[in-house]
C-alpha atoms as a PDB file:
ATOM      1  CA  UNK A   1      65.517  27.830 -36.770  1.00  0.00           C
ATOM      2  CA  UNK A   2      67.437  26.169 -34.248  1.00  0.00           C
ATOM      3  CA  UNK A   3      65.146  23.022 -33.291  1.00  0.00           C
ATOM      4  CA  UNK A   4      66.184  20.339 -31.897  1.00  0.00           C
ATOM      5  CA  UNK A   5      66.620  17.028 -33.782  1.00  0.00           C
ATOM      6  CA  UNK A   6      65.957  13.160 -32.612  1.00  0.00           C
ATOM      7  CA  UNK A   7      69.720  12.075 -31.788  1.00  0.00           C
ATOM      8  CA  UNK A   8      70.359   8.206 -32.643  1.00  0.00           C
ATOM      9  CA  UNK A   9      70.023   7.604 -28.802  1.00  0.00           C
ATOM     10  CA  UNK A  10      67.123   8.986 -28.374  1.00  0.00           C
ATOM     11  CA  UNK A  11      65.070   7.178 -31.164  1.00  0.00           C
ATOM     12  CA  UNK A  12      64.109   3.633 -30.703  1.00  0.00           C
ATOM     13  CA  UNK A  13      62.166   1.407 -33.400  1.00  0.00           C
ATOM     14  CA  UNK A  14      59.884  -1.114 -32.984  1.00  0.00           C
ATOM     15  CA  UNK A  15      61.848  -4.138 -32.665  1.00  0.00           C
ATOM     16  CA  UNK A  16      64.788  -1.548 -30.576  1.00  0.00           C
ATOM     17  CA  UNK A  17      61.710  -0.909 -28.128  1.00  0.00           C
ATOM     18  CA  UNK A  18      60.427  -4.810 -27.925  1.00  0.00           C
ATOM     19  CA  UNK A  19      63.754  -6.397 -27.297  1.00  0.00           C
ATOM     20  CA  UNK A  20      64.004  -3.405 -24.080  1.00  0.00           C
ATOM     21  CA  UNK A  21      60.152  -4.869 -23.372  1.00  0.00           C
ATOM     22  CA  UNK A  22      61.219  -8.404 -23.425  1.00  0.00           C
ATOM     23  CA  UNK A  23      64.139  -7.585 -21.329  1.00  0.00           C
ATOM     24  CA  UNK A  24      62.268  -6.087 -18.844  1.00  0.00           C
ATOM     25  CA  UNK A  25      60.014  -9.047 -18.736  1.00  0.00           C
ATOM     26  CA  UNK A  26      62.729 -11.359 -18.861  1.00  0.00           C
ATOM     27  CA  UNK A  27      64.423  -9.263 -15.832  1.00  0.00           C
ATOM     28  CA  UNK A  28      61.368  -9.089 -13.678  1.00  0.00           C
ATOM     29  CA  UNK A  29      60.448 -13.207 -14.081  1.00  0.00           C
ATOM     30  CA  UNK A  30      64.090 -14.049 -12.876  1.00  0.00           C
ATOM     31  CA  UNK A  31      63.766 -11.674  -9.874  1.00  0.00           C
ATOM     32  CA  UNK A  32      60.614 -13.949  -8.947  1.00  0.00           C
ATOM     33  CA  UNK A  33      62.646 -17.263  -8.483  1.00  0.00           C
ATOM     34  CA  UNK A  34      61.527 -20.543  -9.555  1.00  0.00           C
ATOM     35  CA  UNK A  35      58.963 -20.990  -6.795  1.00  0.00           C
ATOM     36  CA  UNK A  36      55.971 -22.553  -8.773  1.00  0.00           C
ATOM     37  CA  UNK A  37      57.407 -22.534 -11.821  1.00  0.00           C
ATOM     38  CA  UNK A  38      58.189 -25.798 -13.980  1.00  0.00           C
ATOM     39  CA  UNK A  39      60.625 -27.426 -16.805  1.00  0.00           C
ATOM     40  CA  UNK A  40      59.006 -27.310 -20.594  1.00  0.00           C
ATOM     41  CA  UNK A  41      59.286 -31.122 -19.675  1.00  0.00           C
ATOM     42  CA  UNK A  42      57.102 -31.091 -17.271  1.00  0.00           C
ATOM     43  CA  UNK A  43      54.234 -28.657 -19.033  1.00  0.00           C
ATOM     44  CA  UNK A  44      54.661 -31.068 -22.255  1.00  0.00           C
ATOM     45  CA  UNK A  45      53.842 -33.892 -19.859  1.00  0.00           C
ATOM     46  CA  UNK A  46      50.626 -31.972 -18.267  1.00  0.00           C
ATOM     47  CA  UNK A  47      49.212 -30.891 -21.886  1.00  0.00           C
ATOM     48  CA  UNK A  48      49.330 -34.486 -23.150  1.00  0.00           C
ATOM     49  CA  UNK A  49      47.732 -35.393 -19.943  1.00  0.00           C
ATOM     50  CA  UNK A  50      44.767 -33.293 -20.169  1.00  0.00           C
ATOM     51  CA  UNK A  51      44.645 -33.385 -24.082  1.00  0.00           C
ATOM     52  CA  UNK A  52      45.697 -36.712 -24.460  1.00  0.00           C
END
């Protein structure tokens, strides 16, 4: 009976595995640049423009 077991770096829980998503996200979105992108300033302003 000599299976192998999960070591600690091998298992990953939910919020382990979401942080690595997020940082992948995060990582791929600054590679992009800023080109088209804007401030939270600046998307507050549009929303109360077309809501307001």
């Amino acid at each position: 009976m000599n299976e192998p077991g999960i070591g600690i770096t091998e298992h990953r829980g939910p919020a382990e595995a979401e942080d690595e998503w997020l940082s992948r996200l995060a990582d791929a979105a600054e590679a992009e640049g800023l080109d088209g992108s804007v401030s939270l300033e600046e998307m507050a302003a549009m929303l109360r423009a077309h809501c307001g």
